[in-house]
PDB file of N, CA and C in Angstrom:
ATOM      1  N   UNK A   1       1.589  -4.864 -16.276  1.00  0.00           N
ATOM      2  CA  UNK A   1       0.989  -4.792 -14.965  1.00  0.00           C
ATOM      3  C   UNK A   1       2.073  -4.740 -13.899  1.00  0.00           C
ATOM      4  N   UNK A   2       1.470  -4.643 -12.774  1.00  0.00           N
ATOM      5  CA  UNK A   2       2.445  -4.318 -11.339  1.00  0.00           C
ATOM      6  C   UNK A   2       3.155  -5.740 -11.232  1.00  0.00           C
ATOM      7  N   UNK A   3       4.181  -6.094 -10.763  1.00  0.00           N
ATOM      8  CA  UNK A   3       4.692  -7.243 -10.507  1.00  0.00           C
ATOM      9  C   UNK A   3       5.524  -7.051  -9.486  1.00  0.00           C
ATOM     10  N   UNK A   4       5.694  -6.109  -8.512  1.00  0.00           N
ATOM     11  CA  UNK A   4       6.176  -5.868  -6.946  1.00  0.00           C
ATOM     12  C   UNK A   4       7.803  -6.112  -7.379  1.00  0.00           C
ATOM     13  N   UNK A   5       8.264  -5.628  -8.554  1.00  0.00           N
ATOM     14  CA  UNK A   5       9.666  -5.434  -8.694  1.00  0.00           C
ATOM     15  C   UNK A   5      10.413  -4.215  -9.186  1.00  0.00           C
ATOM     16  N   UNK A   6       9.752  -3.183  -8.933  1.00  0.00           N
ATOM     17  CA  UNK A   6       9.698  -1.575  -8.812  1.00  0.00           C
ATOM     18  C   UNK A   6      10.658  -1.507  -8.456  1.00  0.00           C
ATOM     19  N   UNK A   7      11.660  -0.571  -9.528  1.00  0.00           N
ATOM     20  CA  UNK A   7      12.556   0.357  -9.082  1.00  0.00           C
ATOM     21  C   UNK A   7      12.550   1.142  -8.668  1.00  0.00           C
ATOM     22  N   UNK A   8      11.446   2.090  -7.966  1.00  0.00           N
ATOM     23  CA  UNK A   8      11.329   2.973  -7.800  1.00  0.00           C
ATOM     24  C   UNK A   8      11.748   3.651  -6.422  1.00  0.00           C
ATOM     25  N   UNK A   9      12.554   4.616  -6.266  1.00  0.00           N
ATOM     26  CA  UNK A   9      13.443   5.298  -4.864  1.00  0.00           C
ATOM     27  C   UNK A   9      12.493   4.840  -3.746  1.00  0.00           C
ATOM     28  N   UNK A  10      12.484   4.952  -2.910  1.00  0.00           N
ATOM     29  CA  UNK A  10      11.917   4.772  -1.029  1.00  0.00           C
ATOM     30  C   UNK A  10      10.675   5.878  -1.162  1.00  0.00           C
ATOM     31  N   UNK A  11       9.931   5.862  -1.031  1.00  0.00           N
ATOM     32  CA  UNK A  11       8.660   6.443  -0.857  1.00  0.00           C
ATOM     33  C   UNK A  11       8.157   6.941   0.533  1.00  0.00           C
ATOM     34  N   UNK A  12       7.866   8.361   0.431  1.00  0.00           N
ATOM     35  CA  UNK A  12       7.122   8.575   1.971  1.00  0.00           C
ATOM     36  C   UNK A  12       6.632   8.117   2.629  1.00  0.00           C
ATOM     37  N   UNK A  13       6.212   7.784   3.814  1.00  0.00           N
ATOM     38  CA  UNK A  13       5.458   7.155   4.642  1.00  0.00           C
ATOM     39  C   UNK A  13       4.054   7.822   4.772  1.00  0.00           C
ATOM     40  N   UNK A  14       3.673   9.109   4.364  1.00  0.00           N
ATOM     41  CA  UNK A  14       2.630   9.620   4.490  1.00  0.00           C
ATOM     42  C   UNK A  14       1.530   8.846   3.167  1.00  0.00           C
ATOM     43  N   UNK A  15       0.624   8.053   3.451  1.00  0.00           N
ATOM     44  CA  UNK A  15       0.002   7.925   2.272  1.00  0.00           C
ATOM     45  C   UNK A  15      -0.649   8.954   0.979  1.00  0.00           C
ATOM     46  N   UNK A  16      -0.977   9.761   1.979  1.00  0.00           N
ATOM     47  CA  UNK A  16      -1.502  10.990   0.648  1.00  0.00           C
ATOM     48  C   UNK A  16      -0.177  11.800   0.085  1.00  0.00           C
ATOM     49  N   UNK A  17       1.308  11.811   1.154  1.00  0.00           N
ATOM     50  CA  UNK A  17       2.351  12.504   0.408  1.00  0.00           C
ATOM     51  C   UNK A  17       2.702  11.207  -0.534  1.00  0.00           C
ATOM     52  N   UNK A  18       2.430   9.582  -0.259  1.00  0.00           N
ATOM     53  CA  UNK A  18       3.066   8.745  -1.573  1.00  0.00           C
ATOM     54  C   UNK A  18       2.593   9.042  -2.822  1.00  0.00           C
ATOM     55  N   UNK A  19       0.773   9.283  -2.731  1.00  0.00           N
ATOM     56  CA  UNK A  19      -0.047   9.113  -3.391  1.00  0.00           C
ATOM     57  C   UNK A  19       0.202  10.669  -4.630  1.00  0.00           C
ATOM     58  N   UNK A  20       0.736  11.757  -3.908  1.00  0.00           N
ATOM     59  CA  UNK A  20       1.000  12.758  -4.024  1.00  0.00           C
ATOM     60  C   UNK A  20       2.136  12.911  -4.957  1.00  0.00           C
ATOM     61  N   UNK A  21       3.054  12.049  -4.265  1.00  0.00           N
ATOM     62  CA  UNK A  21       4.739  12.210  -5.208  1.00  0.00           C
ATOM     63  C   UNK A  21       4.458  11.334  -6.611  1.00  0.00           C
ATOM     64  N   UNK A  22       3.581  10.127  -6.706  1.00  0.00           N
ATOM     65  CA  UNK A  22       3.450   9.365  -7.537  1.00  0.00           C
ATOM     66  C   UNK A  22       2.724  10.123  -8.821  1.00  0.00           C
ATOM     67  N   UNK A  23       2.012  11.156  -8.303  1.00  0.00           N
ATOM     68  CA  UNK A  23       0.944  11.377  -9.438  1.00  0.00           C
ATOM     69  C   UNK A  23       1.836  12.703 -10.029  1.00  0.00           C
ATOM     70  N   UNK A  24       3.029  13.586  -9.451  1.00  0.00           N
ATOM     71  CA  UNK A  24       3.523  15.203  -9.750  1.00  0.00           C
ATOM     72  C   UNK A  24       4.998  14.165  -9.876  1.00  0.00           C
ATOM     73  N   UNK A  25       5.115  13.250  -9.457  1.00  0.00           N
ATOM     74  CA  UNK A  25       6.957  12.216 -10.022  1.00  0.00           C
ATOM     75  C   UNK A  25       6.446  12.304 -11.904  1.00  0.00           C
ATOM     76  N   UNK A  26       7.501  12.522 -12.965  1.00  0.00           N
ATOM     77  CA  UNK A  26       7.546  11.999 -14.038  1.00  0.00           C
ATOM     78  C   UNK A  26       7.798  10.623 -14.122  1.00  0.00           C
ATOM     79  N   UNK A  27       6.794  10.111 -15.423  1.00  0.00           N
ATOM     80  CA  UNK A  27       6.438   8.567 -15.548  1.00  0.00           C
ATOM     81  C   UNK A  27       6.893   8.423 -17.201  1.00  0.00           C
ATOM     82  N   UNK A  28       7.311   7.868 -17.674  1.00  0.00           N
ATOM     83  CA  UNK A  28       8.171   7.195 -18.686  1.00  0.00           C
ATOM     84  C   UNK A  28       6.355   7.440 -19.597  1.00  0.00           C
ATOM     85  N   UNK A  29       5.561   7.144 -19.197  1.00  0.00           N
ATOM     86  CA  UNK A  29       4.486   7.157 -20.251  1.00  0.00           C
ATOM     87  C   UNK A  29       3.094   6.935 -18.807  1.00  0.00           C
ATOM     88  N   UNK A  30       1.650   6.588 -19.570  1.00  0.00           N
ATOM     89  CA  UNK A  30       0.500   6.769 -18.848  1.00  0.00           C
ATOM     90  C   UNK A  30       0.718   5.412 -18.343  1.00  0.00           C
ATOM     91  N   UNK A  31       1.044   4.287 -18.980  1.00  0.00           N
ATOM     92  CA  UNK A  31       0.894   2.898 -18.522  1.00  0.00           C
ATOM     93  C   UNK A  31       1.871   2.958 -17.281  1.00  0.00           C
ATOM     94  N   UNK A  32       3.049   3.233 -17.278  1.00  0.00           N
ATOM     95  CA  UNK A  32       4.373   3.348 -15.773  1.00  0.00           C
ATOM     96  C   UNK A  32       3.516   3.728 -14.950  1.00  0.00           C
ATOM     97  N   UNK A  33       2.683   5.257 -15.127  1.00  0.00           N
ATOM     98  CA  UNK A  33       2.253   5.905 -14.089  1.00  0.00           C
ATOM     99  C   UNK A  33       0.905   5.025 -13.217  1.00  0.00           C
ATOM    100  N   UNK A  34       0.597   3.795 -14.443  1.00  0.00           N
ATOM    101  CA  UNK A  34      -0.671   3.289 -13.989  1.00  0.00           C
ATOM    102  C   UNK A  34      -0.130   2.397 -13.167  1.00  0.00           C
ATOM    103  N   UNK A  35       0.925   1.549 -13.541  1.00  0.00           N
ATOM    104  CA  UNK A  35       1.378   0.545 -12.892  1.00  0.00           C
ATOM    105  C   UNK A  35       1.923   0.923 -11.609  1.00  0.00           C
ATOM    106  N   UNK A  36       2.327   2.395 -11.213  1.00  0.00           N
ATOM    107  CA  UNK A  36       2.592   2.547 -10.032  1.00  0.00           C
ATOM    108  C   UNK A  36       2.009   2.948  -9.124  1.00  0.00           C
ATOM    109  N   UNK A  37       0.566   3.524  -9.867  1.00  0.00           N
ATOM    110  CA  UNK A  37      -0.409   3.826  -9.009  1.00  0.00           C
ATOM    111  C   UNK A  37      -1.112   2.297  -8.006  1.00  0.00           C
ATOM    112  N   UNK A  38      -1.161   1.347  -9.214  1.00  0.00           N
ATOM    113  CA  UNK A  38      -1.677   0.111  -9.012  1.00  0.00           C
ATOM    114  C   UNK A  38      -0.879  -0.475  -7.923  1.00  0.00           C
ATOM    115  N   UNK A  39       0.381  -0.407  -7.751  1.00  0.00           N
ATOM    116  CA  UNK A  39       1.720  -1.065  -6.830  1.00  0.00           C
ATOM    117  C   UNK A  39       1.296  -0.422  -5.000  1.00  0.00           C
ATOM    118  N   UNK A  40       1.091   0.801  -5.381  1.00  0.00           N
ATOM    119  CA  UNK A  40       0.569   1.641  -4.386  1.00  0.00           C
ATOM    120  C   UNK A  40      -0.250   1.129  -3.646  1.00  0.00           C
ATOM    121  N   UNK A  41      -1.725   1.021  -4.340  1.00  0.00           N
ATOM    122  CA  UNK A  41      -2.885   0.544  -3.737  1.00  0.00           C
ATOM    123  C   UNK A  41      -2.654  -0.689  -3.166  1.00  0.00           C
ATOM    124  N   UNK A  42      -2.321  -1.977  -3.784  1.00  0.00           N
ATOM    125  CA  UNK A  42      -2.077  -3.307  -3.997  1.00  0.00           C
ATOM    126  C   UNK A  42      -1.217  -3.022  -2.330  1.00  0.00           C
ATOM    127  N   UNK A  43      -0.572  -2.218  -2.203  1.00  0.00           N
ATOM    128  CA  UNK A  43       0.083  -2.102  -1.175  1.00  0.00           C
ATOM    129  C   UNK A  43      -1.134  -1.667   0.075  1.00  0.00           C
ATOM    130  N   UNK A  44      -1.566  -0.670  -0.237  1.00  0.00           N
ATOM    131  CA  UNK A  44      -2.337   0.038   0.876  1.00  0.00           C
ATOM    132  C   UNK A  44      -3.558  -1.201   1.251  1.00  0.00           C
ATOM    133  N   UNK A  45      -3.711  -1.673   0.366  1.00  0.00           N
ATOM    134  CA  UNK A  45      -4.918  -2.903   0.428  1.00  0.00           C
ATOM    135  C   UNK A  45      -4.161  -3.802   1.437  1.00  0.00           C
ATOM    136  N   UNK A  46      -3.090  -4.091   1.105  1.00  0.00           N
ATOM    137  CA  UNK A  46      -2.454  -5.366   2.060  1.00  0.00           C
ATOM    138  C   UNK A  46      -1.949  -4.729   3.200  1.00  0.00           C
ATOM    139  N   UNK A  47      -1.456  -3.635   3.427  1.00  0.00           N
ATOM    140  CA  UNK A  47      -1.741  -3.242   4.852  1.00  0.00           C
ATOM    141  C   UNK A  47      -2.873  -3.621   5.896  1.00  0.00           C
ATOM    142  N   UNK A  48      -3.779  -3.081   5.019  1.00  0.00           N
ATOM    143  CA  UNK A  48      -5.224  -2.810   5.698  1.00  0.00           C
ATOM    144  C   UNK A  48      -5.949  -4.047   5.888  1.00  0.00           C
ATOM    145  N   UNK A  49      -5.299  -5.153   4.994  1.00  0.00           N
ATOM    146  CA  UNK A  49      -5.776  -6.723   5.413  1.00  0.00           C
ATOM    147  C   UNK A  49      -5.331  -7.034   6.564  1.00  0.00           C
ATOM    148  N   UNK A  50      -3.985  -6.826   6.556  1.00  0.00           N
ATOM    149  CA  UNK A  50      -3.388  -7.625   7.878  1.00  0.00           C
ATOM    150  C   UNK A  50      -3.835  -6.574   9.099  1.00  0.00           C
ATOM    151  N   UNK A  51      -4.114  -5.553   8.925  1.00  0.00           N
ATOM    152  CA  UNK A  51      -4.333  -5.074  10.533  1.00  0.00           C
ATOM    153  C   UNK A  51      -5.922  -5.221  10.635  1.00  0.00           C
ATOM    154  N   UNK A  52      -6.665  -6.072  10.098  1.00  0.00           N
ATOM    155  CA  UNK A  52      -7.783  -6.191  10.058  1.00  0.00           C
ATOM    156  C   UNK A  52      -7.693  -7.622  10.680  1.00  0.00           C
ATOM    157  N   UNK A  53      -6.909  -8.338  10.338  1.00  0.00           N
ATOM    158  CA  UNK A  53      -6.572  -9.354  10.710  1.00  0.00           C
ATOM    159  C   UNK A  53      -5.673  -9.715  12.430  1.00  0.00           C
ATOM    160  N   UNK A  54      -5.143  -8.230  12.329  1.00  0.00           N
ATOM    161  CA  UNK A  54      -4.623  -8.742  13.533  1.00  0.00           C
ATOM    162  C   UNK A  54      -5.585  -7.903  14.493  1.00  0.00           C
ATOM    163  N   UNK A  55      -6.503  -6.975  13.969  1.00  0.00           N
ATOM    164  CA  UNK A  55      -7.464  -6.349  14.913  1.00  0.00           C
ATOM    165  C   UNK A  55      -8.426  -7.631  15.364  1.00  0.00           C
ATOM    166  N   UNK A  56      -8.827  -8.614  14.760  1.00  0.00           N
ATOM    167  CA  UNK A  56      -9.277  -9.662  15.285  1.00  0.00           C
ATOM    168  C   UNK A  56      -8.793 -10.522  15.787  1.00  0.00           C
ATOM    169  N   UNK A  57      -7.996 -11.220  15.694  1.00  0.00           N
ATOM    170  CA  UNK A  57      -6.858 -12.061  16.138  1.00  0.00           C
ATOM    171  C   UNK A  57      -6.619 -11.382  17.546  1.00  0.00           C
ATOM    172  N   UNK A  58      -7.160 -10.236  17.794  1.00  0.00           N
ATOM    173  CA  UNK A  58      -6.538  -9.450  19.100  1.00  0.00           C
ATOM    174  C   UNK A  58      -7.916  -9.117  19.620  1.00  0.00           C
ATOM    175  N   UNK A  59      -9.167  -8.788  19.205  1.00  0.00           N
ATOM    176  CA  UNK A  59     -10.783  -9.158  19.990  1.00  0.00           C
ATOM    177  C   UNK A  59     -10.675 -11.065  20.500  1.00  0.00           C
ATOM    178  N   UNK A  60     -10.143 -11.701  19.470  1.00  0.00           N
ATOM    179  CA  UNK A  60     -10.425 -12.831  20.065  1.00  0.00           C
ATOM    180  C   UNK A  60      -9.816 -13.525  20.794  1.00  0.00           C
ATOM    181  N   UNK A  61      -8.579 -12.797  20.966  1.00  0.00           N
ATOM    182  CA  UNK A  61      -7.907 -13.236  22.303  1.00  0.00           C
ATOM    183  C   UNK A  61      -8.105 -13.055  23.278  1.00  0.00           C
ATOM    184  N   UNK A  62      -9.096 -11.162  23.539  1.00  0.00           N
ATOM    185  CA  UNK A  62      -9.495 -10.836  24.356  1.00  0.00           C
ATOM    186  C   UNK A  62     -10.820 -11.673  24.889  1.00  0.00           C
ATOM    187  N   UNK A  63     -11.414 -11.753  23.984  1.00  0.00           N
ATOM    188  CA  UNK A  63     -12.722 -12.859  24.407  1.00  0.00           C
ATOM    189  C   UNK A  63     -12.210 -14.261  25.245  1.00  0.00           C
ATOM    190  N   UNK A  64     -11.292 -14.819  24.711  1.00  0.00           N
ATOM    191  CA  UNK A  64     -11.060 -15.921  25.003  1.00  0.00           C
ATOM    192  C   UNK A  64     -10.780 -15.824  26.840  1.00  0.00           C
ATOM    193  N   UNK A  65      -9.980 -14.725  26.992  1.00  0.00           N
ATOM    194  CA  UNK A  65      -9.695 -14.407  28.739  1.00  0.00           C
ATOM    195  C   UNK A  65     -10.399 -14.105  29.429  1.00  0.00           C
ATOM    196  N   UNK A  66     -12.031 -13.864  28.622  1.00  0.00           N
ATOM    197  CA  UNK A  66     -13.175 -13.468  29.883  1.00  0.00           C
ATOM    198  C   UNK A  66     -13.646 -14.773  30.794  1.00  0.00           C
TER     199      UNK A  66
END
């Protein structure tokens, strides 16, 4: 499984060009390719927590000043 200790070079910033290089990059076998697909997401997921988090954290500050 993924364990966020990937060797893997610097990756685009475009999500569909990461998503893109990951799937046409050669993978040592199907399991590498899974585990990096998985590293990916695991990533895109925790993005999308914290700006969910700070999208509120930032309504409720605004509330708080009315």
């Amino acid at each position: 499984m993924a364990t966020g200790t990937s060797t893997s070079p610097p990756q685009p910033t475009d999500t569909y060009t990461r998503l893109a290089h990951l799937l046409h990059a050669a993978a040592p076998d199907g399991d590498a390719l899974l585990d990096r697909l998985y590293e990916e997401l695991l990533t895109l997921e925790s993005r999308a927590y914290a700006a969910g988090w700070s999208d509120a954290l930032t309504e409720t500050r605004r509330a708080g000043r009315r």
